[in-house]
Protein backbone atom coordinates (compact mmCIF):
# COMPACT_ATOMS: atom_id res chain seq x y z
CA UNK A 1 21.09 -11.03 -2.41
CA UNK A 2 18.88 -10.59 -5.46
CA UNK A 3 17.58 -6.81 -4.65
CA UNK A 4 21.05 -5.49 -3.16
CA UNK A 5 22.72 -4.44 -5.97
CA UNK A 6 19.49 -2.68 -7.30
CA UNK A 7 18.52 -1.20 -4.21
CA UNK A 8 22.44 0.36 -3.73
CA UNK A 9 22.18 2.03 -6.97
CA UNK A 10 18.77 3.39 -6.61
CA UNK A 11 20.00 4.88 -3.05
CA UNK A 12 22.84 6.75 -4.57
CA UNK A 13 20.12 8.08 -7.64
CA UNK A 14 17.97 9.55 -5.27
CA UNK A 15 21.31 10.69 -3.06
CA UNK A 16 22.18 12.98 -6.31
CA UNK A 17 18.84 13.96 -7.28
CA UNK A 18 18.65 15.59 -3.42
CA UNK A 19 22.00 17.17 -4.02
CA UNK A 20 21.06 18.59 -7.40
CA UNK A 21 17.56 20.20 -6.06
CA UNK A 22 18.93 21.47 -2.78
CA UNK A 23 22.26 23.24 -4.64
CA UNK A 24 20.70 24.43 -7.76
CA UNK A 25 21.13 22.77 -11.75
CA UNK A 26 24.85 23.29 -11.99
CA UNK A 27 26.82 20.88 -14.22
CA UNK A 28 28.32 18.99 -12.18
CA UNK A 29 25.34 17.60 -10.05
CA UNK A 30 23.53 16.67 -13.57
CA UNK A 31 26.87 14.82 -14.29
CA UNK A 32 26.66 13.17 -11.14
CA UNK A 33 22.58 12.48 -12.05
CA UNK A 34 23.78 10.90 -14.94
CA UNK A 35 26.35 8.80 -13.25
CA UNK A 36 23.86 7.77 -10.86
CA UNK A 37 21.15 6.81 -14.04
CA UNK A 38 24.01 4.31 -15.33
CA UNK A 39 24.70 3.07 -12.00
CA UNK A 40 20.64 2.49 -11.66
CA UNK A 41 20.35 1.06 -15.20
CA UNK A 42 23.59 -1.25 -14.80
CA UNK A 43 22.66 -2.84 -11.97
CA UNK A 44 19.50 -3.83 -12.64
CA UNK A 45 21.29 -5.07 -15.91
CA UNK A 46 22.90 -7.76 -13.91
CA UNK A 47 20.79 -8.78 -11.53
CA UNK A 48 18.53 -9.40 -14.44
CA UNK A 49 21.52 -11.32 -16.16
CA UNK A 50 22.33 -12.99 -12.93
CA UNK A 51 18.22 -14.13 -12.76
CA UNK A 52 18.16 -15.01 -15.96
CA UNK A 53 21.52 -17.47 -15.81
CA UNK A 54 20.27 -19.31 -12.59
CA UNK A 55 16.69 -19.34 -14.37
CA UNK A 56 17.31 -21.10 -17.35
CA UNK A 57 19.93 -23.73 -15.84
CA UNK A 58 17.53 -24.63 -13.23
CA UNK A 59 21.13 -23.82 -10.35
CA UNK A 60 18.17 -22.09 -8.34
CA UNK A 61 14.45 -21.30 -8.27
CA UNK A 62 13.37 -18.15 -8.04
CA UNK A 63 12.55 -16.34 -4.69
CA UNK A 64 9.29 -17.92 -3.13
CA UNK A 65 8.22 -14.15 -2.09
CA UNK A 66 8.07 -13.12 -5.42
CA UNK A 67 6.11 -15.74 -7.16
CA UNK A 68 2.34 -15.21 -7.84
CA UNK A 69 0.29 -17.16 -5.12
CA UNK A 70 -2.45 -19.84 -7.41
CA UNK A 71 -5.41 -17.44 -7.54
CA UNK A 72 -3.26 -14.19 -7.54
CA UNK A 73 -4.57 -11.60 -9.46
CA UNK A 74 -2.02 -11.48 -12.17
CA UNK A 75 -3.15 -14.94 -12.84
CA UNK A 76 -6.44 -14.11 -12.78
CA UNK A 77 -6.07 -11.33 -15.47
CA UNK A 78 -3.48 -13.64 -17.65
CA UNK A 79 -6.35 -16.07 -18.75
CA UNK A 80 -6.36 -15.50 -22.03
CA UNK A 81 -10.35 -16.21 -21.97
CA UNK A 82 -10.97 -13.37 -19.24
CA UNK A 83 -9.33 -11.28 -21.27
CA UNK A 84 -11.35 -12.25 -24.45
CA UNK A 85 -14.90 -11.91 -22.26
CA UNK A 86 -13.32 -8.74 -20.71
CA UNK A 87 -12.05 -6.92 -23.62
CA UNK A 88 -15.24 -7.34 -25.87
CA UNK A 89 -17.27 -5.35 -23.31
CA UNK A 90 -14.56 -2.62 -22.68
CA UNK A 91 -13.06 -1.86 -26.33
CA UNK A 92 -16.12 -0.66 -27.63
CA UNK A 93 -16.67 2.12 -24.97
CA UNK A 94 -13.03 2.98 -25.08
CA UNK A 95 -13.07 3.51 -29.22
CA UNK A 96 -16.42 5.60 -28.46
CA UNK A 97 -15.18 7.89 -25.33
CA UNK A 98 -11.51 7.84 -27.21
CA UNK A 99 -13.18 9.75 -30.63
CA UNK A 100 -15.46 11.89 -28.61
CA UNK A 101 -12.81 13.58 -26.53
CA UNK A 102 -10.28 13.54 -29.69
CA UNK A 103 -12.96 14.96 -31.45
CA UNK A 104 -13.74 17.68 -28.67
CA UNK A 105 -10.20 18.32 -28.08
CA UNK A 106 -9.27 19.23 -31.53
CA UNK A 107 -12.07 20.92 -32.35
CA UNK A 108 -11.32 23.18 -29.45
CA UNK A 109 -8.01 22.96 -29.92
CA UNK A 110 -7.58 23.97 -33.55
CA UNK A 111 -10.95 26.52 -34.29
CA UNK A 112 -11.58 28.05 -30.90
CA UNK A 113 -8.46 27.80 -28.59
CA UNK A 114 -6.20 31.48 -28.58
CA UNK A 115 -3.16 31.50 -30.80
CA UNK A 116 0.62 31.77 -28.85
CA UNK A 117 2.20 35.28 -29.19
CA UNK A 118 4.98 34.50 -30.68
CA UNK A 119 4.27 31.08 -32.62
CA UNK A 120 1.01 32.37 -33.50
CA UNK A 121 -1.22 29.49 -35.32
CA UNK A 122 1.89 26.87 -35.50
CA UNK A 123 1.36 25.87 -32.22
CA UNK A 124 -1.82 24.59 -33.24
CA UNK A 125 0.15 21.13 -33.80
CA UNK A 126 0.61 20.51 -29.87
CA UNK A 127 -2.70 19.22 -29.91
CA UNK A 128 -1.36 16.43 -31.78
CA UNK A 129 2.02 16.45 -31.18
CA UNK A 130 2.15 16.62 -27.47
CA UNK A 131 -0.17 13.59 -26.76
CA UNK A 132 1.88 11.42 -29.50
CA UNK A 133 4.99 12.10 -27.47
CA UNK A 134 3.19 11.15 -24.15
CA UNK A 135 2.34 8.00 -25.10
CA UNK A 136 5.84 6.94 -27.32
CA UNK A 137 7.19 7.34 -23.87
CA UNK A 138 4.32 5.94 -21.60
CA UNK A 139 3.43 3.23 -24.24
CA UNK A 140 7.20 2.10 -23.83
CA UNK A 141 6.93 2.24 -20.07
CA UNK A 142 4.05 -0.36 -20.71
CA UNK A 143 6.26 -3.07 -22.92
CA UNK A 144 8.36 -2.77 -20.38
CA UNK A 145 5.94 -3.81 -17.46
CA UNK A 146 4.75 -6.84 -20.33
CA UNK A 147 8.09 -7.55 -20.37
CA UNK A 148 8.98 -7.95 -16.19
CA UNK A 149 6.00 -9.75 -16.53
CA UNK A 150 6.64 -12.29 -19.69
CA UNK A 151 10.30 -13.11 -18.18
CA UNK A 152 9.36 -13.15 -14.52
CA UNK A 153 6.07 -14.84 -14.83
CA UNK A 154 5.62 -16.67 -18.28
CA UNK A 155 2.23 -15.07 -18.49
CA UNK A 156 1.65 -15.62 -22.21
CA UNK A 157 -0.68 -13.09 -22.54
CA UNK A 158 2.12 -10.62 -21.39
CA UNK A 159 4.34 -11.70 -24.16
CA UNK A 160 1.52 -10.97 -26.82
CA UNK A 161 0.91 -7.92 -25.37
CA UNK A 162 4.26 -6.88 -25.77
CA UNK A 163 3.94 -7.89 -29.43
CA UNK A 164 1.39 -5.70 -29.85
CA UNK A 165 2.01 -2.62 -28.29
CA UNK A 166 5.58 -2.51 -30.19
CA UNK A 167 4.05 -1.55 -33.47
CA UNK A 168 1.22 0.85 -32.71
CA UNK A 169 4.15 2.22 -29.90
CA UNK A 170 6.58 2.91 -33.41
CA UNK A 171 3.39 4.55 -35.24
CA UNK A 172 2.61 6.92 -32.41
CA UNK A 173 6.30 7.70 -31.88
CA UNK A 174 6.65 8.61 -36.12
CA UNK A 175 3.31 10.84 -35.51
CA UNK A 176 5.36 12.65 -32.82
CA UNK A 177 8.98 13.02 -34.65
CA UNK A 178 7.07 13.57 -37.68
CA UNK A 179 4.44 16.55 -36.16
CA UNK A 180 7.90 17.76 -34.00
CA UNK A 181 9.77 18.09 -37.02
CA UNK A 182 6.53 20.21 -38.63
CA UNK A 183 6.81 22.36 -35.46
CA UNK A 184 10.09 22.77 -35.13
CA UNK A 185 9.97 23.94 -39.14
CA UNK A 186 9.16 27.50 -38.60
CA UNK A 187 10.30 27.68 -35.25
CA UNK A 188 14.14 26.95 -35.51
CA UNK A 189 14.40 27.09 -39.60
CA UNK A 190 14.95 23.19 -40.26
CA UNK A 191 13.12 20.60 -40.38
CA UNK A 192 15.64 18.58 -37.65
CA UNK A 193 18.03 19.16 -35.46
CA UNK A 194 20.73 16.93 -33.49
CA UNK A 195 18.64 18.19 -30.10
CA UNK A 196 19.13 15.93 -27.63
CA UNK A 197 15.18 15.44 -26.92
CA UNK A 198 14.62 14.76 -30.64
CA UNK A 199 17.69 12.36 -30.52
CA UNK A 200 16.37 10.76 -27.62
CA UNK A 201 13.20 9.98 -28.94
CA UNK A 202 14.16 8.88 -32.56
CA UNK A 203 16.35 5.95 -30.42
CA UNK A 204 12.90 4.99 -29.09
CA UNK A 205 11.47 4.59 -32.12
CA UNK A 206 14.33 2.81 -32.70
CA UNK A 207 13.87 0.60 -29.80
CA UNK A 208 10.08 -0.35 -30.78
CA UNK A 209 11.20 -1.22 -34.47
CA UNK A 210 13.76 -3.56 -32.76
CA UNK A 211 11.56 -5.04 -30.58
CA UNK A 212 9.39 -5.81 -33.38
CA UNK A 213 12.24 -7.20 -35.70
CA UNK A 214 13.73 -9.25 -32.52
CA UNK A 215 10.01 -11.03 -31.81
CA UNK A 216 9.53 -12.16 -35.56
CA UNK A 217 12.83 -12.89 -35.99
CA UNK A 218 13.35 -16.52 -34.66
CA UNK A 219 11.77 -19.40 -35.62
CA UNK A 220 10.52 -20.16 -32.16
CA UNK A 221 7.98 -17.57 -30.70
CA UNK A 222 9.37 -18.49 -27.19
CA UNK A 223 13.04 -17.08 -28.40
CA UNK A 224 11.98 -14.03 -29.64
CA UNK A 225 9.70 -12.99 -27.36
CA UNK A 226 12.52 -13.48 -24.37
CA UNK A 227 14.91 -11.68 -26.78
CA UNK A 228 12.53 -9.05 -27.32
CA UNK A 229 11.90 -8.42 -23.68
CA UNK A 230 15.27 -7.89 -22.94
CA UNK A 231 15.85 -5.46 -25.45
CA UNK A 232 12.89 -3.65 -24.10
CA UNK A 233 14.42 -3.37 -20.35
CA UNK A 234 17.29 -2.81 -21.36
CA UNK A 235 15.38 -0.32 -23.32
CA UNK A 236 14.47 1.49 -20.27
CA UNK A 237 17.26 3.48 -19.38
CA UNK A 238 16.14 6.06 -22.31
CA UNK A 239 12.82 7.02 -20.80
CA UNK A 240 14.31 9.26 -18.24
CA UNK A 241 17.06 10.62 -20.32
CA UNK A 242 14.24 12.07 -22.50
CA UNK A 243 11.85 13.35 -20.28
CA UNK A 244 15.17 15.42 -18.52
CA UNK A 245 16.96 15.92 -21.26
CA UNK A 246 16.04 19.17 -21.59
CA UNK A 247 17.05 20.25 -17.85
CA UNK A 248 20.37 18.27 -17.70
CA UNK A 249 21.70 19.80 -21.49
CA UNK A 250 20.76 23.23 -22.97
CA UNK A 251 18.74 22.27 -26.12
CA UNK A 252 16.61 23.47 -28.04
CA UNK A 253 13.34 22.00 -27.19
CA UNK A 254 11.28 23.96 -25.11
CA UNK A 255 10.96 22.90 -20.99
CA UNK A 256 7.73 21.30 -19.80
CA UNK A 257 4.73 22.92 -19.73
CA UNK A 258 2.97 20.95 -17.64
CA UNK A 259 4.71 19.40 -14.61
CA UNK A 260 4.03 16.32 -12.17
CA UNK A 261 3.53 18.93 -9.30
CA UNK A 262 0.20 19.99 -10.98
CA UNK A 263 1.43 23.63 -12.35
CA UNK A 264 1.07 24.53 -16.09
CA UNK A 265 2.47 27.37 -17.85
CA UNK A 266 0.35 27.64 -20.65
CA UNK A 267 -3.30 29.79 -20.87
CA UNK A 268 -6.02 27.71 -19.63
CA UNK A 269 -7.78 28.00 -22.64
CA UNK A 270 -5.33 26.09 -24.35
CA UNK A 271 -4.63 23.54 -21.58
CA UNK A 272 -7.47 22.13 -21.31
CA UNK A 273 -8.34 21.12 -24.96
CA UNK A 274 -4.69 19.93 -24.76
CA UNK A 275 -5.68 17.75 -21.69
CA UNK A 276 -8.73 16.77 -23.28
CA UNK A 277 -6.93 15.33 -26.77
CA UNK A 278 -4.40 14.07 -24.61
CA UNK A 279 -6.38 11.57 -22.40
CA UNK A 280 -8.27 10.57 -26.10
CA UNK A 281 -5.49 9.78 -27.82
CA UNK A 282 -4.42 7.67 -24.41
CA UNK A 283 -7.87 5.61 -24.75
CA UNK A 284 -7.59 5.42 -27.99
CA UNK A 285 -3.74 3.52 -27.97
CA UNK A 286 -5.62 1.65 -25.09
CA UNK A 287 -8.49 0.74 -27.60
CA UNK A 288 -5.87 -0.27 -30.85
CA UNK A 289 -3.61 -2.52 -28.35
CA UNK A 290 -6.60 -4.27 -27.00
CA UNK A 291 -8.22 -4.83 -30.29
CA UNK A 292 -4.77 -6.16 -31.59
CA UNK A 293 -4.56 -8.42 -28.65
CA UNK A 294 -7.85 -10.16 -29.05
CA UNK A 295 -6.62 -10.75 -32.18
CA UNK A 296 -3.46 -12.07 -31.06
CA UNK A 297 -5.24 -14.21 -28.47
CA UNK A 298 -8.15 -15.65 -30.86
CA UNK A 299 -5.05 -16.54 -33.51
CA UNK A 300 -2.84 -18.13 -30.99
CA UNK A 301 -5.70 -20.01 -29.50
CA UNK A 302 -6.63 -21.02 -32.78
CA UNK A 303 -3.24 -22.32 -33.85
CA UNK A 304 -3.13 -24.26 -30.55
CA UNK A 305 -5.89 -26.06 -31.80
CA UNK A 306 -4.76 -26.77 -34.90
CA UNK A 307 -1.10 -28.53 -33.88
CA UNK A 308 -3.96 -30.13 -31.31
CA UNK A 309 -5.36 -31.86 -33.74
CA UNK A 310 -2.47 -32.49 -36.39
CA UNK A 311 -0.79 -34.45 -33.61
CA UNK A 312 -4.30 -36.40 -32.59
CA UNK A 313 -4.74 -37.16 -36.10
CA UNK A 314 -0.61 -38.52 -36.58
């Protein structure tokens, strides 16, 4: 009963996405993809409504096979102390690889790597600009895990996580409008267009500032975390409708250049500086969430304490 609905719409997805590969990108089959998205998106919609209603008015509990045995390892990860013991010996090496292979990557990237034909020395900015739109994207995939986890679960340490990865999620999203819009400059003669991969994007940095507004904006945490985590699935539906937004529409934004079947279309000598500032600026978002979550942790620990001890001492 709970995974039905879910599991229907996800059949007919992957029904359409066969269609569209074996008879070519023709409109109608991306109209039908996009059908089948919705369908996908609004069905997990209410079986997460339907969860959530039986949930909170304690009708039912949730399904035995899906809660975390004692001693699971999402437990065992959600202590907030483990994570404090664990995240004081790994953030350091991550800041120091992180700068090392940004460093290497732009170097190379900038002052060594060939120049494109055509674009000539303002493609330079992919170096930046590419990574920054990886991570808007993947760093949103990852509130959205924090948030399964926070409403599923009631791991707090999901809930700050989700906190935390909102706002450095919005900064590297701004890096990549604001490099894109750089780019796109000389390229198509304004500094933005109505494209819908730029549109697509500036929603999710709309999504991460709501997230962010929706946390702080109740007087209990509890609310606004659960209010933010639902904005953030909900959320969801916009990560594939940017990364194919520029196969289902004719924009202007070029195709990928590097796809999940391993071929690139771009000179090695530029790929691989790419590659390299790509998987540094990925530690390095790794490194600024963690270091904002220990944070997080040590001040909510802290203020635990404290109301401790105010209501020992009344």
């Amino acid at each position: 009963m709970w995974l039905r609905t879910p599991v229907q719409g996800s059949i007919r997805f992957a029904t359409c996405w066969a269609q569209l590969n074996a008879s070519g990108s023709d409109f109608t089959n991306q109209y039908a993809i996009l059908r089948a998205s919705l369908s996908v998106f609004t069905a997990c919609r209410r079986w997460l409504q339907t969860w959530l209603r039986f949930r909170y008015s304690g009708l039912v509990k949730f399904p035995p096979a899906i809660a975390p045995r004692p001693g699971h390892i999402l437990h065992r990860f959600a202590n907030p102390g483990r994570f404090l013991r664990l995240a004081s010996v790994v953030q350091p090496y991550l800041t120091g690889i992180a700068l090392v292979l940004v460093g290497i990557g732009l170097g190379w990237g900038l002052f060594i790597a060939p120049g494109d034909r055509f674009q000539h020395d303002a493609m330079r900015i992919i170096y930046i600009h590419v990574p920054a739109a990886w991570l808007a994207s993947s760093g949103y995939f990852g509130l959205a895990i924090c948030s399964i986890l926070s409403l599923v679960w009631r791991h707090k340490l999901a809930d700050l996580a989700a906190a935390e990865i909102s706002p450095v999620g919005a900064a590297i999203t701004a890096l990549a409008l604001v490099t894109g819009s750089i780019w796109g400059k000389p390229m198509w003669g304004a500094w933005w267009v109505w494209d819908a991969r730029l549109t697509s994007v500036l929603v999710l940095f709309f999504l991460y500032l709501g997230h962010i507004a929706l946390v702080r904006a109740f007087d209990d945490p509890e609310r606004g975390q659960r209010a933010g985590a639902i904005l953030a699935l909900v959320g969801v539906v916009n990560l594939p409708i940017i990364k194919f937004s520029v196969d289902w529409w004719n924009t202007l934004h070029q195709p990928a250049s590097i796809t999940l079947s391993g071929s690139a279309s771009m000179d090695p000598g530029i790929l691989w500086p790419l590659l390299l500032s790509a998987a540094g600026f990925s530690l390095g978002f790794a490194a600024l969430v963690m270091a904002r979550l220990r944070a997080a942790v040590m001040e909510w620990r802290i203020r635990g304490l404290l109301l401790t001890r105010t209501r020992e001492a009344g």
